[in-house]
Protein backbone atom coordinates (compact mmCIF):
# COMPACT_ATOMS: atom_id res chain seq x y z
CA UNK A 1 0.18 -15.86 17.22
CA UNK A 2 -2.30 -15.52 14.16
CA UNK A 3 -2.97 -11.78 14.70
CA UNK A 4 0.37 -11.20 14.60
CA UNK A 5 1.54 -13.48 11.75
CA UNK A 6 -1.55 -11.69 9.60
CA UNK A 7 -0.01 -8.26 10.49
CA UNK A 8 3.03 -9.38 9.57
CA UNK A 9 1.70 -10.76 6.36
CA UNK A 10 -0.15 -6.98 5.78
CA UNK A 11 3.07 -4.76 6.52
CA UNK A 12 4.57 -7.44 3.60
CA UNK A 13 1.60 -6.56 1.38
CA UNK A 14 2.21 -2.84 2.09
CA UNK A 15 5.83 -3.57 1.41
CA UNK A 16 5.27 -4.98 -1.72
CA UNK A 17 3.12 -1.92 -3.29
CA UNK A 18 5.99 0.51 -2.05
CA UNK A 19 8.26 -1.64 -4.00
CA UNK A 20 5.50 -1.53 -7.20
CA UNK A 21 4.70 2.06 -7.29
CA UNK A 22 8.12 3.00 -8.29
CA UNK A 23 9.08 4.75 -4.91
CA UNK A 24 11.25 2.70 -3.50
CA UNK A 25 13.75 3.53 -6.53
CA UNK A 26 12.82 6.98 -6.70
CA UNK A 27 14.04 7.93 -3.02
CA UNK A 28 16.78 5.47 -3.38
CA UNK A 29 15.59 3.16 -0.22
CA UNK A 30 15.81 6.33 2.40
CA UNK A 31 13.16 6.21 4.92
CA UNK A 32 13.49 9.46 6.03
CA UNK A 33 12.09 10.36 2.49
CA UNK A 34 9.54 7.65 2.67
CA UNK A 35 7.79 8.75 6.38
CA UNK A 36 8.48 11.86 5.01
CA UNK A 37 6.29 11.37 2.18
CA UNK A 38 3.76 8.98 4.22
CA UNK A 39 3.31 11.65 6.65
CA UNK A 40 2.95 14.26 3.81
CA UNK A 41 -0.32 12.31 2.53
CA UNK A 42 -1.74 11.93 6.33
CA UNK A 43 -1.43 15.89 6.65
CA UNK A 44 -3.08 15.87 2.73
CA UNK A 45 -5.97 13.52 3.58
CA UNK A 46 -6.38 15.43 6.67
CA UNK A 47 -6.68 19.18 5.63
CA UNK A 48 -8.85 17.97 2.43
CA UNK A 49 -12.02 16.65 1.63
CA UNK A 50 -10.51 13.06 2.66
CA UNK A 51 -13.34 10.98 1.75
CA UNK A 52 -12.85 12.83 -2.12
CA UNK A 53 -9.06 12.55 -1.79
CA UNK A 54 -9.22 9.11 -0.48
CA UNK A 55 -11.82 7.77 -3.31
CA UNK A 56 -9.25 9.20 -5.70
CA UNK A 57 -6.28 7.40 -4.47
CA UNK A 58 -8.42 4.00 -4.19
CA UNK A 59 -9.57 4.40 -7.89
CA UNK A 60 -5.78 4.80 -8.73
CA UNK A 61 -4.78 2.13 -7.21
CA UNK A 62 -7.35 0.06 -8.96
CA UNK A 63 -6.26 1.33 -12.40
CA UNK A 64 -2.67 0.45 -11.69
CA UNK A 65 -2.89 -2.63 -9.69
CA UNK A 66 -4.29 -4.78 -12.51
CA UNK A 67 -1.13 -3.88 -14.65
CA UNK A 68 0.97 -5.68 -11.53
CA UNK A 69 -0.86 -8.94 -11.85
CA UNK A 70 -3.08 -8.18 -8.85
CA UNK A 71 -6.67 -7.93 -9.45
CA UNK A 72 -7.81 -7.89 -5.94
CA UNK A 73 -6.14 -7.93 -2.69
CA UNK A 74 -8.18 -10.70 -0.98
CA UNK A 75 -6.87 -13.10 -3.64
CA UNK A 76 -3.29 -12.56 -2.87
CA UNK A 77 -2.92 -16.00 -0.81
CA UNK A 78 -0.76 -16.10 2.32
CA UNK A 79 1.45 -19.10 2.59
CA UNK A 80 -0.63 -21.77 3.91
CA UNK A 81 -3.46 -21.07 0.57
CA UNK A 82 -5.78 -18.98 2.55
CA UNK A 83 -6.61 -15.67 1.64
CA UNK A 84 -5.47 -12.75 4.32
């Protein structure tokens, strides 16, 4: 029951940043055009240098997460005042 109330608390987190980025109200809430896109960056990271693409996304994120209130994800606190 824990493993899967701490993936359900990730796929919320993930969730979350879909909603912050801005792309939920750029494709309007489709999901085809969101696993679209998702799969788009798989197919990306995977034909590229991914570990140079992938550093590049994290740093980012880190520029642009601060400016949401989030300054790292471990102290987001799940329900119960643990961190995930």
């Amino acid at each position: 029951m824990r493993e899967r109330y701490a993936r359900t608390r990730h796929l919320i987190e993930l969730g979350a940043l879909v909603e912050r980025s801005g792309l939920s109200d750029l494709i309007g809430g489709d999901q085809r055009i969101f696993y679209g896109a998702m799969i788009h960056l798989v197919e990306q990271a995977r034909s590229a240098d991914a570990h140079t693409l992938l550093t590049a996304w994290q740093q980012l994120g880190d520029r642009h997460l601060p400016q949401h209130g989030v300054e790292d994800r471990h102290a987001i606190a799940s329900d119960d005042g643990s961190a995930p």
